[in-house]
Protein backbone atom coordinates (compact mmCIF):
# COMPACT_ATOMS: atom_id res chain seq x y z
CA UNK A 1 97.08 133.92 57.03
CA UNK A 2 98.90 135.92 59.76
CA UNK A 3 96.93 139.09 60.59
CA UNK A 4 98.54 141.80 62.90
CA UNK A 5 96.08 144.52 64.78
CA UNK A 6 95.20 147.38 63.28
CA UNK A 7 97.53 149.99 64.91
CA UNK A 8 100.64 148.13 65.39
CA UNK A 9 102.00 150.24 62.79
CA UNK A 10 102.28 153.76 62.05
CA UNK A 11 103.00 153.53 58.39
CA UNK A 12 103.42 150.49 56.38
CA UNK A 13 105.28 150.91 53.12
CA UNK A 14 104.91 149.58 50.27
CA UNK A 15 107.95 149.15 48.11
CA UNK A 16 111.57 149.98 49.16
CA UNK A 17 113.26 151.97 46.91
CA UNK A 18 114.10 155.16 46.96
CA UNK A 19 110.77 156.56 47.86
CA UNK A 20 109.79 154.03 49.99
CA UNK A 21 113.16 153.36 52.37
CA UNK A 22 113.17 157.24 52.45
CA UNK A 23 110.04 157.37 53.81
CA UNK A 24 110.63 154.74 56.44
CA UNK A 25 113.99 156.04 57.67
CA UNK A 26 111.83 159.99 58.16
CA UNK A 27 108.54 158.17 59.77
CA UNK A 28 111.06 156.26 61.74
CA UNK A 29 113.37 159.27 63.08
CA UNK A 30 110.10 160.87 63.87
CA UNK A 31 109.31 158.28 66.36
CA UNK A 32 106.70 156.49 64.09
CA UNK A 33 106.50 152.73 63.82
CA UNK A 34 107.49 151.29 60.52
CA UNK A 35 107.12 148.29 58.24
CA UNK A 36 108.21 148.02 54.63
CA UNK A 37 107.29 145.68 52.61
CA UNK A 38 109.58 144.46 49.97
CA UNK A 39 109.44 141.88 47.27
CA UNK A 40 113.74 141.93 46.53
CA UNK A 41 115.44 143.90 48.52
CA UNK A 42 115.76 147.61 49.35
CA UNK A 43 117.32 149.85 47.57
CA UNK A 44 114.65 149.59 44.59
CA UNK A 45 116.09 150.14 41.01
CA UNK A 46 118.43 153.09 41.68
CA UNK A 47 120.37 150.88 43.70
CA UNK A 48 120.51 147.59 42.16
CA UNK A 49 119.51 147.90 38.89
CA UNK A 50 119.83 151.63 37.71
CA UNK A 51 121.48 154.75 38.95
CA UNK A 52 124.33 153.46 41.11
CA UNK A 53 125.70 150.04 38.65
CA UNK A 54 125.32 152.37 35.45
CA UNK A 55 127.06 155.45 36.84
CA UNK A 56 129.89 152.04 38.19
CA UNK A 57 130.03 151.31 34.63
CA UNK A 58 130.63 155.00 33.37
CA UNK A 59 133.47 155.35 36.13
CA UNK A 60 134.80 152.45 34.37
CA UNK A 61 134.81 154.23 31.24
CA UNK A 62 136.11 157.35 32.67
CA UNK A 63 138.88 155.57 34.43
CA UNK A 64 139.62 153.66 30.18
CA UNK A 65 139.61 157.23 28.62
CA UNK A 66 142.01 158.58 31.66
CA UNK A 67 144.88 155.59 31.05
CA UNK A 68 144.02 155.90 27.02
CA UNK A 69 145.05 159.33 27.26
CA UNK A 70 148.04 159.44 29.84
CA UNK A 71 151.03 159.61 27.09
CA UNK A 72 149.65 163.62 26.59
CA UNK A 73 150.06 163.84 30.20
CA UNK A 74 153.90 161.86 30.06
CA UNK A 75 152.86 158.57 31.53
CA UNK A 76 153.53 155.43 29.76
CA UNK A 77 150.59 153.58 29.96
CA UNK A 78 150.20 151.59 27.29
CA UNK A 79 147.09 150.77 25.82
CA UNK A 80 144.56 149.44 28.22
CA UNK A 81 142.07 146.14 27.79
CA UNK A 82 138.79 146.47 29.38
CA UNK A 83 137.95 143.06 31.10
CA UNK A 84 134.52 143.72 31.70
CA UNK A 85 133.64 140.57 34.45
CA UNK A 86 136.01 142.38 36.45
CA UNK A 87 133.79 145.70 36.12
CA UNK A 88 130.78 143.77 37.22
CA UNK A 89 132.57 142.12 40.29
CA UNK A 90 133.14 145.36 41.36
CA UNK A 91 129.64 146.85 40.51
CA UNK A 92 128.19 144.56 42.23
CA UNK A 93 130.41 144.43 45.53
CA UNK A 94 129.70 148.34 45.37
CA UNK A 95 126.00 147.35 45.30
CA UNK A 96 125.92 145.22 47.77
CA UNK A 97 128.21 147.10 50.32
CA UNK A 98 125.55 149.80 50.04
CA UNK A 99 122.61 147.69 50.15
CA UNK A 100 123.55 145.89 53.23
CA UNK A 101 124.13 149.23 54.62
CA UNK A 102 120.79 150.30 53.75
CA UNK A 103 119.36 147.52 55.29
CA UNK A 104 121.40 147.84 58.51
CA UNK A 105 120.31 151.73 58.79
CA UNK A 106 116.78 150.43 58.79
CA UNK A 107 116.71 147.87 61.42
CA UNK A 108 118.85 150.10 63.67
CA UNK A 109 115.95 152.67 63.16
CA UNK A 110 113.50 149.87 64.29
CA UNK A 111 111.97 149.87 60.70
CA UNK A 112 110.40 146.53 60.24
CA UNK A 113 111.58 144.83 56.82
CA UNK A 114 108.81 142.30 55.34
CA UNK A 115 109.96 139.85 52.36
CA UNK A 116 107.02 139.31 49.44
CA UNK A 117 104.71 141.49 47.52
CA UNK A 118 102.25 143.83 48.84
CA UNK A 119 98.96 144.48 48.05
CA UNK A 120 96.71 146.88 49.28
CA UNK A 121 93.63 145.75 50.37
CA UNK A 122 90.55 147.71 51.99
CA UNK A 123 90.81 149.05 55.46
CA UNK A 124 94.93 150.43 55.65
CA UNK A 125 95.78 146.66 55.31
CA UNK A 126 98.40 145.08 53.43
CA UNK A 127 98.55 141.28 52.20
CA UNK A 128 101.91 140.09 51.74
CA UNK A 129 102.51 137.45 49.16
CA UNK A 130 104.26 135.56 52.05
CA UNK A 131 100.74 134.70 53.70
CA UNK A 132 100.61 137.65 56.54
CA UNK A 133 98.23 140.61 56.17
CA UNK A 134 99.49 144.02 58.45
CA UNK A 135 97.64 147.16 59.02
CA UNK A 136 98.46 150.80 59.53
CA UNK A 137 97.24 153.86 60.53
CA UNK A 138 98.68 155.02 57.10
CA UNK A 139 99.51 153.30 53.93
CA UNK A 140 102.70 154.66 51.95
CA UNK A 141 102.95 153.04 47.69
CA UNK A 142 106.27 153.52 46.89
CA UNK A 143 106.15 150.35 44.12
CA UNK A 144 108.40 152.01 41.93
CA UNK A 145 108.99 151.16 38.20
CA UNK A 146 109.80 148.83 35.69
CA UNK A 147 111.45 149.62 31.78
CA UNK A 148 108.99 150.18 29.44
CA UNK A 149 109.16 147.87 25.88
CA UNK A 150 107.96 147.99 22.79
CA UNK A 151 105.72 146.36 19.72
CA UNK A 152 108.21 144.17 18.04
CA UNK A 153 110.99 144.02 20.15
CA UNK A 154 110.06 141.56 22.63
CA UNK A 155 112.60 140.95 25.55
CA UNK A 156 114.39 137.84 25.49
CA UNK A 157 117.57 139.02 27.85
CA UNK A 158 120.09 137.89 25.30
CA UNK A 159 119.92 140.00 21.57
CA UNK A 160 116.59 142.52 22.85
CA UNK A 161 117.53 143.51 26.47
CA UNK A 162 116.77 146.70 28.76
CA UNK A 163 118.76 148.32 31.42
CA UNK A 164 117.80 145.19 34.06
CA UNK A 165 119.79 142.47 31.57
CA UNK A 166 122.61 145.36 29.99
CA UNK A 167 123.87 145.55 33.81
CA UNK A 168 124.36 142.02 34.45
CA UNK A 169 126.30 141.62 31.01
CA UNK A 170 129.41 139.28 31.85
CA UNK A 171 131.00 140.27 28.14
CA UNK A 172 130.62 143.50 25.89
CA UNK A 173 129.15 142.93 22.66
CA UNK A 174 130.74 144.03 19.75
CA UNK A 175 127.59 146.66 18.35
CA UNK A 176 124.65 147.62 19.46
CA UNK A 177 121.32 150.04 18.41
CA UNK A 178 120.03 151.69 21.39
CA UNK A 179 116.44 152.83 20.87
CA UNK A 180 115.94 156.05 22.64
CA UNK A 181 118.13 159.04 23.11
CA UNK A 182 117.06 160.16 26.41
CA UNK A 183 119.19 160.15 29.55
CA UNK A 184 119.23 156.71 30.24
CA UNK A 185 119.43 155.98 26.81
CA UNK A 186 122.65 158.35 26.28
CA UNK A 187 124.53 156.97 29.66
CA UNK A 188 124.37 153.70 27.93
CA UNK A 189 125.61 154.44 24.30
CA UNK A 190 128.41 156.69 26.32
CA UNK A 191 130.23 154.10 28.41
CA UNK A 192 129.42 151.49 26.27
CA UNK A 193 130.92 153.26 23.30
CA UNK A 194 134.23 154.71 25.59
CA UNK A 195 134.56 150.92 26.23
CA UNK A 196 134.97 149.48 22.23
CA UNK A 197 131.52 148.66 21.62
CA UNK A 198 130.07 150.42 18.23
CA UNK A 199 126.75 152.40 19.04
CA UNK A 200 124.03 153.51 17.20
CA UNK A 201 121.53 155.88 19.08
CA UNK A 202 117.90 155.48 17.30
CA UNK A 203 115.55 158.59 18.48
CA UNK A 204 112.17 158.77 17.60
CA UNK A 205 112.09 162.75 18.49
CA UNK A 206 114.22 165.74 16.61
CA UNK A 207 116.61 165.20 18.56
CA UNK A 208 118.48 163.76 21.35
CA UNK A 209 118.07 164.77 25.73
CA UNK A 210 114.56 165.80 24.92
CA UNK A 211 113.39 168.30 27.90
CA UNK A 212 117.40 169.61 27.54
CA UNK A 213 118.61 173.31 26.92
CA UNK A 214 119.27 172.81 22.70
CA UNK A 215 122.86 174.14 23.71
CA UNK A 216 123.66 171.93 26.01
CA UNK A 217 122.10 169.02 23.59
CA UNK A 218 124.36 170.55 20.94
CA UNK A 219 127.54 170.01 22.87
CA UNK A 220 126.42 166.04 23.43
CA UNK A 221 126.07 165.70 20.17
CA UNK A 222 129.06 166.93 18.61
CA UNK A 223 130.96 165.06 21.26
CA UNK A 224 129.06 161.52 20.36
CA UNK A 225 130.01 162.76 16.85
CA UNK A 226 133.69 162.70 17.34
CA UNK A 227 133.78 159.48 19.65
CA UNK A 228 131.85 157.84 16.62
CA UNK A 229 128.39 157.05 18.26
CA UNK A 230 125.75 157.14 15.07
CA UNK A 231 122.70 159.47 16.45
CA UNK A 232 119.64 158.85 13.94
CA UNK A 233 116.74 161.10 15.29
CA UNK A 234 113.15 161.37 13.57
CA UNK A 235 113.22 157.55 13.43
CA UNK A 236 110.53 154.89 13.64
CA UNK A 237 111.80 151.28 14.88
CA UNK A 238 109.70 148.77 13.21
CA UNK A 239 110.89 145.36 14.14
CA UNK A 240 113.86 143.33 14.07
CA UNK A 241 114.88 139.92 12.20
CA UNK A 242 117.00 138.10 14.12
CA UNK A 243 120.36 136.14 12.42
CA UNK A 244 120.30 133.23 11.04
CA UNK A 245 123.39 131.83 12.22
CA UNK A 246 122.30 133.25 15.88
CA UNK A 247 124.15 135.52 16.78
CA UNK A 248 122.54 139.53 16.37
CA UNK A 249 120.20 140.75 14.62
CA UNK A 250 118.63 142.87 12.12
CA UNK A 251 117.14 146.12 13.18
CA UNK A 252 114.42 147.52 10.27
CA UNK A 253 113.72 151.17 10.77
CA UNK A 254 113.48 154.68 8.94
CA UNK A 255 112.05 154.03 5.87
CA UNK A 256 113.25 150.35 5.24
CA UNK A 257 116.45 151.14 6.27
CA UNK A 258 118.37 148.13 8.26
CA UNK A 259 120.76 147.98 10.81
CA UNK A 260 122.80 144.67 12.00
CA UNK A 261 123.92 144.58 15.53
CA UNK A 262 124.89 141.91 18.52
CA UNK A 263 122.28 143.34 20.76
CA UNK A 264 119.41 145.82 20.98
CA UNK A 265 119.05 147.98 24.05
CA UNK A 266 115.02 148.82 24.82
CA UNK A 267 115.50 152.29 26.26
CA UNK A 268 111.96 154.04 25.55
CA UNK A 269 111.35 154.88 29.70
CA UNK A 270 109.87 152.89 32.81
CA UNK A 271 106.21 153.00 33.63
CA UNK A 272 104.86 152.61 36.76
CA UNK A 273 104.84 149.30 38.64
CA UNK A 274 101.00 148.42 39.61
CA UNK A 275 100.68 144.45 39.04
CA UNK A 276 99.07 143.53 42.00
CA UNK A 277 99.67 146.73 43.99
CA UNK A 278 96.05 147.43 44.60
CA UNK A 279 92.82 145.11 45.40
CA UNK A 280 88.91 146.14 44.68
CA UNK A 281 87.52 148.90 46.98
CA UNK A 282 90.76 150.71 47.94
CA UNK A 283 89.67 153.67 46.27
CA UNK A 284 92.76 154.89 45.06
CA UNK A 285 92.55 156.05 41.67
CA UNK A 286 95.11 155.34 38.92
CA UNK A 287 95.51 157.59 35.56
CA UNK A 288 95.32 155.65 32.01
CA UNK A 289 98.61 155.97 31.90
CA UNK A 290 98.71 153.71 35.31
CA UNK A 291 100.22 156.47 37.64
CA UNK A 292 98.32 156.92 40.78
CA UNK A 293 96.88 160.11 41.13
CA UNK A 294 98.12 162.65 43.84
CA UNK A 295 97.59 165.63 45.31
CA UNK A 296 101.05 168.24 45.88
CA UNK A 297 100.71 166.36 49.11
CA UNK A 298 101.56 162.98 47.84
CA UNK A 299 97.80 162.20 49.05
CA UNK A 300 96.06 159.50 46.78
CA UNK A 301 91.86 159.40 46.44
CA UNK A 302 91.51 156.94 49.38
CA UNK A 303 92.30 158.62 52.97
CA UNK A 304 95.20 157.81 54.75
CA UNK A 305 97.02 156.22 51.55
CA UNK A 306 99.84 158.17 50.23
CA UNK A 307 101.89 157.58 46.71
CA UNK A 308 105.41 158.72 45.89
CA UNK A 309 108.27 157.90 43.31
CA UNK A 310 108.19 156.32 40.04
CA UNK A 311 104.63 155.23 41.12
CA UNK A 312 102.88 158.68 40.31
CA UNK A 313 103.57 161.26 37.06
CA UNK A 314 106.36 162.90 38.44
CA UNK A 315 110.25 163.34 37.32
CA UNK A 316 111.20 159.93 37.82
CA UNK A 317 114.57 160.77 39.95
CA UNK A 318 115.70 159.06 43.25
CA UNK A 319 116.20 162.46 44.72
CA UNK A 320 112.70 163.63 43.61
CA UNK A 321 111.41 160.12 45.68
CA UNK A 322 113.33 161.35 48.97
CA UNK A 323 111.49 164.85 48.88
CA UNK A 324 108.06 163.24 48.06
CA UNK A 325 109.00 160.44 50.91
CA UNK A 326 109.56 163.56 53.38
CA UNK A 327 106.40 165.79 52.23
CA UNK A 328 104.34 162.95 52.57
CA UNK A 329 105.56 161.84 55.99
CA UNK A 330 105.34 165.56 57.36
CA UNK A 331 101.52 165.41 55.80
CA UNK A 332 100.81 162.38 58.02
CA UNK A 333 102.23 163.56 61.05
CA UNK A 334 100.22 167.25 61.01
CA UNK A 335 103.64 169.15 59.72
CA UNK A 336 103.35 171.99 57.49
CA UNK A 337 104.61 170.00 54.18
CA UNK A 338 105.49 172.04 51.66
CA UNK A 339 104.59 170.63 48.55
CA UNK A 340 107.94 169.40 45.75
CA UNK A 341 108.35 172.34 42.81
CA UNK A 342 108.87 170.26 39.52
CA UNK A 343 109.96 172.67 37.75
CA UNK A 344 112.69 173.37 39.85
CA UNK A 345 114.23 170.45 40.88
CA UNK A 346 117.92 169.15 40.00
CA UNK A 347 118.66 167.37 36.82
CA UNK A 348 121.60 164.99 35.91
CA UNK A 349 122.96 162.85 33.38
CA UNK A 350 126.02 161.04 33.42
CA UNK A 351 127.05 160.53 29.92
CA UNK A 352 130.57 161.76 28.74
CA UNK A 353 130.05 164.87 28.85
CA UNK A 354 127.86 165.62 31.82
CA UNK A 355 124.87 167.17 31.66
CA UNK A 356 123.58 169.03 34.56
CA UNK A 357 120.63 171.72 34.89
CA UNK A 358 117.85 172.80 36.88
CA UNK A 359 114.64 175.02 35.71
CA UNK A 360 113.50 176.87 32.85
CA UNK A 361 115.61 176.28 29.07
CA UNK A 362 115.93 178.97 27.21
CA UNK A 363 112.79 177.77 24.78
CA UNK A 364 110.86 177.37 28.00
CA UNK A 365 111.03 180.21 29.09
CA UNK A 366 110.75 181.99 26.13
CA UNK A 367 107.42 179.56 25.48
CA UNK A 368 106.25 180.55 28.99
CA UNK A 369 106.02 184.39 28.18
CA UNK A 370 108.92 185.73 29.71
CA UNK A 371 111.64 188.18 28.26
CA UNK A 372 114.68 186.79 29.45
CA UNK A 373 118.91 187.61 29.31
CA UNK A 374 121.22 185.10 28.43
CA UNK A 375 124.72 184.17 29.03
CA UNK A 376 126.74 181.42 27.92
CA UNK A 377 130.53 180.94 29.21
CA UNK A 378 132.74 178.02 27.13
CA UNK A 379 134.57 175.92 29.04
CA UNK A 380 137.59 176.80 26.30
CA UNK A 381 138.73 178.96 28.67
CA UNK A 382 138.05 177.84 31.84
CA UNK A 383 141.81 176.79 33.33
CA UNK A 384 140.51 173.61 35.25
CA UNK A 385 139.11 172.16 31.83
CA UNK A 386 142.16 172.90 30.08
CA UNK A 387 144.53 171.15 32.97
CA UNK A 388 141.90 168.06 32.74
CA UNK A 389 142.06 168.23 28.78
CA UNK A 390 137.97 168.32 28.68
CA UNK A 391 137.29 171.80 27.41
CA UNK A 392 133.87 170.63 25.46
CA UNK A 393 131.16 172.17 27.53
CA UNK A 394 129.40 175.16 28.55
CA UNK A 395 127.57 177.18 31.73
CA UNK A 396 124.88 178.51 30.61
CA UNK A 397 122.32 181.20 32.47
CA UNK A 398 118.87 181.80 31.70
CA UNK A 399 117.16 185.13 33.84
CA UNK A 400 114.54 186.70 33.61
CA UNK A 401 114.91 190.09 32.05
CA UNK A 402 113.70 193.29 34.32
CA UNK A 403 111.80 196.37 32.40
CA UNK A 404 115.29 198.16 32.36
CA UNK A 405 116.94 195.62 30.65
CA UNK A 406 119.25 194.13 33.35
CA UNK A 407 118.93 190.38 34.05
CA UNK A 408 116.17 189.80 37.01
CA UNK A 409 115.79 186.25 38.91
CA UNK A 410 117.27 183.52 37.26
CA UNK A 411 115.13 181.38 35.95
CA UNK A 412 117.47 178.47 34.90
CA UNK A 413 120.78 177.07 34.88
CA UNK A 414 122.39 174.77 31.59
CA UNK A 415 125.76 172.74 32.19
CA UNK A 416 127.71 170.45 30.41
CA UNK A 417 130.85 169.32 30.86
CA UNK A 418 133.40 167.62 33.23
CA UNK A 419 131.81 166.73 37.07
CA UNK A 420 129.17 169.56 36.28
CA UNK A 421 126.66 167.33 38.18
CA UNK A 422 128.53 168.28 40.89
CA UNK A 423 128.62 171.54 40.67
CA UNK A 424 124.40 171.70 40.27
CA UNK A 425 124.14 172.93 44.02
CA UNK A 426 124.66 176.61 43.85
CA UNK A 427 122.94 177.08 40.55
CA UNK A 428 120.34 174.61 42.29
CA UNK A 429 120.43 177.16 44.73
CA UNK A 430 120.32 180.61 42.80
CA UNK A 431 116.83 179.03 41.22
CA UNK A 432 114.44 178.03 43.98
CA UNK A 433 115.62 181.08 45.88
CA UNK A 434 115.16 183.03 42.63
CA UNK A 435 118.34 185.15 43.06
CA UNK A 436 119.48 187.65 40.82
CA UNK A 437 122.36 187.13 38.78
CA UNK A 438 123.97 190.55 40.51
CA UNK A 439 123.64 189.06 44.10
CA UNK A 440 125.20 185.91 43.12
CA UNK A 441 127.80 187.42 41.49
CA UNK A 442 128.98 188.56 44.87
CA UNK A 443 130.03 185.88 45.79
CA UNK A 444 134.06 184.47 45.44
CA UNK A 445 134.60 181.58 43.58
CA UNK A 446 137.94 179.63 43.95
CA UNK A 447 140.81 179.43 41.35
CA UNK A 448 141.33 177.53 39.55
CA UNK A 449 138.11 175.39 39.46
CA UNK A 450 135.51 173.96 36.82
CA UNK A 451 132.59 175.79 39.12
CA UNK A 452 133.79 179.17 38.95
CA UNK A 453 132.66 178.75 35.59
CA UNK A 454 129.47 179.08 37.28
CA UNK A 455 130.30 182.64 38.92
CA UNK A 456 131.85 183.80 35.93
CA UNK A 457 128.86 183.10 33.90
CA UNK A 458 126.57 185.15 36.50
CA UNK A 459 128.68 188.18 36.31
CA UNK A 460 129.15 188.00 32.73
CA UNK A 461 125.29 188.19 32.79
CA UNK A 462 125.01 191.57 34.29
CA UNK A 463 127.22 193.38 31.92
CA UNK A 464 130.77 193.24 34.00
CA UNK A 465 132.15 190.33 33.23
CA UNK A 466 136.19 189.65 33.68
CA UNK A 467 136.98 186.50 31.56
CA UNK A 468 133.72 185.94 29.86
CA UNK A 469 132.68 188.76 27.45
């Protein structure tokens, strides 16, 4: 075993994902040394097996509904034929174009990049699966995640798969049950449905986009509705009996009920990745439901050993990672760090139609204690949506409401609808400075766009509004 000196790095990392390779590229701008180590490559699931192939394969579904519906726009298109090999050629050349790139900004940074599996070990040391053991003044996990399964639905990669084996699929199948109707969940049954393959959504909750405003969720669901995606919620899976003649399978849920399908899709959440992660006498401490435990800091129990990402019980977002990478960094260098505000941090899903929000719903709030106004604007009438022919959605405004009755700070915004995930930033905005929907109001918004949707909502809000009533 290769052992370097204690001090010949700054920061090791652990892990580099999202968290991780964001951490490395901060330590390393602020003059730190840094190693990562890796057992793939960087990148970490958002980039090679999560956000960026599935939101490839939904662009691949947007670009099917676009030529599917060019005769109302007087193009002759005819009617198209997905070839899906030819979607994951190009999901994976994006992939990989981005990947290298990652790993080029790295090295040009002077950010050491160590192949294997890290574990920490006592004394801000790190054994590497590869047979070298490095130290560092400070220790970053960043290990990530993996998909979560289930009793009775044990993996095989062919009829039971999860997000890892549904994104390296060389052919569609004709049906499929996905089990869970969260976001990741929803993304799949949306391109996978837009692309000829008959879904059924099995939720074991009330209903579907659990955490989302119930009008937003309402506006999903209609729209699965009329695309024909089955959505079963209060639903127990129980097992599955595979085909005799070997291809699909029987899915047994409900109350006996069965369901046969050509693959099952495991989409119940990712837990965090700790398989080797940590040796005896670290003393970092890790929850029963395996997170490690932080402080707001992104400190863990042992000093000098910091945790961020999927790794500890936080929103398990890519962008949440990068803000946890940099308050976690600025900790170790002496900065004033100021700690990441859960409850107000960007939200978005992907599925046909978007979904995009940050802070309170309107039952939160309500649940929290506060009297709040409310404001919801239809994208019916919104001009942009009606040019694009994607009027199903809504901007909705959640504030808080002052003793005279006007609408105070805002406390959240709701969106759904076309490209509203990027149009979060100014409601992202309006909520962590806690503007007031009068002040924001103020402001011009362009015509004719999907975000002035946005401002029109806002001034609607405060009793004035022009379009919106």
């Amino acid at each position: 075993m290769t052992t370097t000196t204690a001090g010949d790095f700054d920061l090791v990392v652990i892990g580099g994902g999202p968290g991780g390779y964001a951490a490395a590229l901060y330590a390393a701008s602020a003059g730190m040394r840094v190693a990562v180590v890796e057992k793939e490559k960087v990148g970490g699931t958002c980039l090679l097996k999560g956000c960026v192939p599935t939101k490839e394969f939904l662009e691949t579904a947007s670009v099917y509904r676009t030529v599917s519906n060019a005769k109302e726009f007087g193009v002759e298109a005819g009617q198209p034929v997905v070839d899906f090999s030819i979607s994951q050629d190009r999901k994976q050349k994006v992939v990989d174009h981005l990947q290298r790139g990652l790993t080029g900004l790295m090295r040009s940074r002077g950010i050491e990049i160590l192949q294997g599996k890290g574990t920490l070990t006592p004394s801000h040391k790190v054994r590497i699966s590869s047979g070298e053991e490095i130290a560092g003044r400070h220790i970053l996990l960043a290990s990530g995640s993996v998909p979560r399964t289930i009793p009775g639905f044990d993996i095989d990669g062919k009829t039971v798969i999860t997000s890892d084996e549904l994104l390296s699929l060389s052919d569609l199948p004709s049906s499929a049950v996905v089990i869970g109707g969260g976001a990741i969940g929803c993304e799949f049954a949306s391109f996978l449905s837009d692309l000829g393959v008959h879904i059924t959504i099995l939720e074991a909750l009330p209903r579907i986009l659990a955490g989302c405003d119930s009008d937003v969720v309402t506006v999903v669901a209609r729209s699965f509705r009329k695309r024909g995606i089955e959505v079963k919620t209060n639903v127990q899976v129980h097992g599955h009996r595979p085909n005799e003649h070997g291809k699909g399978t029987t899915v047994i849920y409900g109350q006996g009920e069965e369901l046969n399908v050509d693959v099952v899709i495991v989409s119940v959440g990712r837990r965090p990745y700790t398989e080797g992660l940590l040796a005896p006498g670290t003393g970092v401490s890790v929850s029963a439901k395996g997170f490690v435990e932080v402080d707001p800091r992104m400190r863990t129990t042992a000093d000098g050993v910091w945790a961020v990402g999927d790794l500890v019980d936080t929103p398990q977002l890519a962008h949440v990672g990068f803000a946890e990478a940099i308050v976690a960094v600025k900790d170790m260098l002496g900065e004033d760090a100021v700690p990441v505000d859960y409850t107000k941090v960007p939200w978005c899903i992907y599925c046909h139609p978007e979904v995009a929000f940050v802070g309170l719903t309107e039952e939160a709030a309500l649940s929290a204690g506060y009297e709040v106004v409310v404001k919801k604007d239809p994208l019916g009438g919104n001009s942009r949506a009606r040019i694009l022919g994607e009027t199903d959605g809504l901007v909705k405004v959640v504030a808080e409401r002052n003793p005279d009755g006007h609408p105070g700070r805002v406390l959240g915004v709701h969106m759904v609808g076309p490209w509203v995930t990027e149009q979060l930033g100014q409601a992202y905005l309006s909520v962590n400075w806690e503007a007031a929907p009068e002040e924001i109001a103020q402001f011009i918004q362009p015509h004719p766009t999907l975000s002035e949707a946005f401002g029109e909502t806002m001034l609607a809000i405060t009793g004035r509004g022009l379009h919106v009533g």
